[in-house]
Protein backbone atom coordinates (compact mmCIF):
# COMPACT_ATOMS: atom_id res chain seq x y z
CA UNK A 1 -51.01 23.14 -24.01
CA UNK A 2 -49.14 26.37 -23.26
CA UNK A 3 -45.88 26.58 -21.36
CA UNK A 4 -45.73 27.29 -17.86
CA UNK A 5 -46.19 31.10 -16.85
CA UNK A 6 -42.45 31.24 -14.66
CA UNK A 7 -39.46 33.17 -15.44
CA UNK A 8 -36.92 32.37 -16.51
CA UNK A 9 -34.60 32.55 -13.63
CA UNK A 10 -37.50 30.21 -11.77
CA UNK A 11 -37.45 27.56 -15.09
CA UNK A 12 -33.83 27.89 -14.95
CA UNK A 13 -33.28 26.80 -10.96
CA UNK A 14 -36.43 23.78 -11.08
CA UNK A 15 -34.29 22.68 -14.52
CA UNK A 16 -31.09 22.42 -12.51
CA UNK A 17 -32.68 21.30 -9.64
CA UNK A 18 -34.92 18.62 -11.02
CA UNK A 19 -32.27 17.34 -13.49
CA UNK A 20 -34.11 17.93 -16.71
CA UNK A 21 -33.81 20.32 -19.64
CA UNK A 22 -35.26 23.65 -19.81
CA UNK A 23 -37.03 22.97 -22.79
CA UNK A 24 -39.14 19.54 -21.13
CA UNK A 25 -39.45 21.80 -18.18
CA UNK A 26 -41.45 24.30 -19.67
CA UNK A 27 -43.64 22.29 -21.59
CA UNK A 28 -44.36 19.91 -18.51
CA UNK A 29 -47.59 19.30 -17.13
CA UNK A 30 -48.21 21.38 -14.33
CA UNK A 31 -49.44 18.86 -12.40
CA UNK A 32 -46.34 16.56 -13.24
CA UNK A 33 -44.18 19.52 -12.14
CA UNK A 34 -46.30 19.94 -8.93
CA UNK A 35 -45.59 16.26 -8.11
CA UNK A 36 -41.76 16.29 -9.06
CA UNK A 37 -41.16 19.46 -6.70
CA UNK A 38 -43.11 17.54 -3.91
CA UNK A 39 -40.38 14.29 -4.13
CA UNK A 40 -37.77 17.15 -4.19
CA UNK A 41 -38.81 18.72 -1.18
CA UNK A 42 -39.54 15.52 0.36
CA UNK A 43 -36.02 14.08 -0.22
CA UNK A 44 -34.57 17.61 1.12
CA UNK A 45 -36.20 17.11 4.07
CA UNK A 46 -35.49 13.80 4.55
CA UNK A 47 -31.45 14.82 3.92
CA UNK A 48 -31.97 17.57 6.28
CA UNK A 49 -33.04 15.28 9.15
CA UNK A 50 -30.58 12.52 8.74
CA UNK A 51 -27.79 15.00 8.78
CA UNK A 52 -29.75 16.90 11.84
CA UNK A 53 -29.67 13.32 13.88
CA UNK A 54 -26.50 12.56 13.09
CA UNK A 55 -25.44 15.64 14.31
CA UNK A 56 -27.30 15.05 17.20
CA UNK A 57 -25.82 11.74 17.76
CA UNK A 58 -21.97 13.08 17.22
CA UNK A 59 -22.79 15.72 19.75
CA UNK A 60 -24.52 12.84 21.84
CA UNK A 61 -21.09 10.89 21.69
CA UNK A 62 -19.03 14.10 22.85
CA UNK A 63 -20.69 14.33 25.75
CA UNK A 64 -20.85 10.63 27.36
CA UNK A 65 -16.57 10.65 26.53
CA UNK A 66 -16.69 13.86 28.22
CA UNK A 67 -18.34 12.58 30.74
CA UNK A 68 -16.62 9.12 30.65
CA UNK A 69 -13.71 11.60 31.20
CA UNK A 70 -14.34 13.82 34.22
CA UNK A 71 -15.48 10.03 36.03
CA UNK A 72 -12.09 8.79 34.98
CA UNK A 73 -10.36 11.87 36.48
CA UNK A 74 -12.45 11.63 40.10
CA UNK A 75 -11.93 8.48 40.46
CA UNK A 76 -8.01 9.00 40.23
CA UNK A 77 -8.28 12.02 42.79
């Protein structure tokens, strides 16, 4: 089996990335590398949309005090 035809600044960032040495990364399987760069990406994205609802959520909460707030302050007028 022949290593994998990258560069080295690629088989450097998928070794930091994937949490394994450069020397098991470029004798891996391509299709074992293929797979680990798919759970990668998937857990990314799943990261990226938790953050994104809880985001969403905070931003959510700003705007029922807000508007929690301007009742408060008709209601005293």
């Amino acid at each position: 089996m022949r290593p994998l035809q990258i560069s080295a600044d690629t088989a450097l960032k998928l070794s930091k990335a994937l949490g394994i040495p450069l020397e098991h990364l470029m004798h891996t399987p391509q299709h074992i590398l293929l797979q680990k760069l798919s759970q990668l990406a998937q857990e990314e994205t799943a990261a990226q949309a938790e953050a994104q609802s809880q985001e969403t959520q905070a931003t959510e909460r700003k705007d029922e005090q807000a508007a929690i707030s301007e009742s408060s302050e008709d209601s005293k007028s």
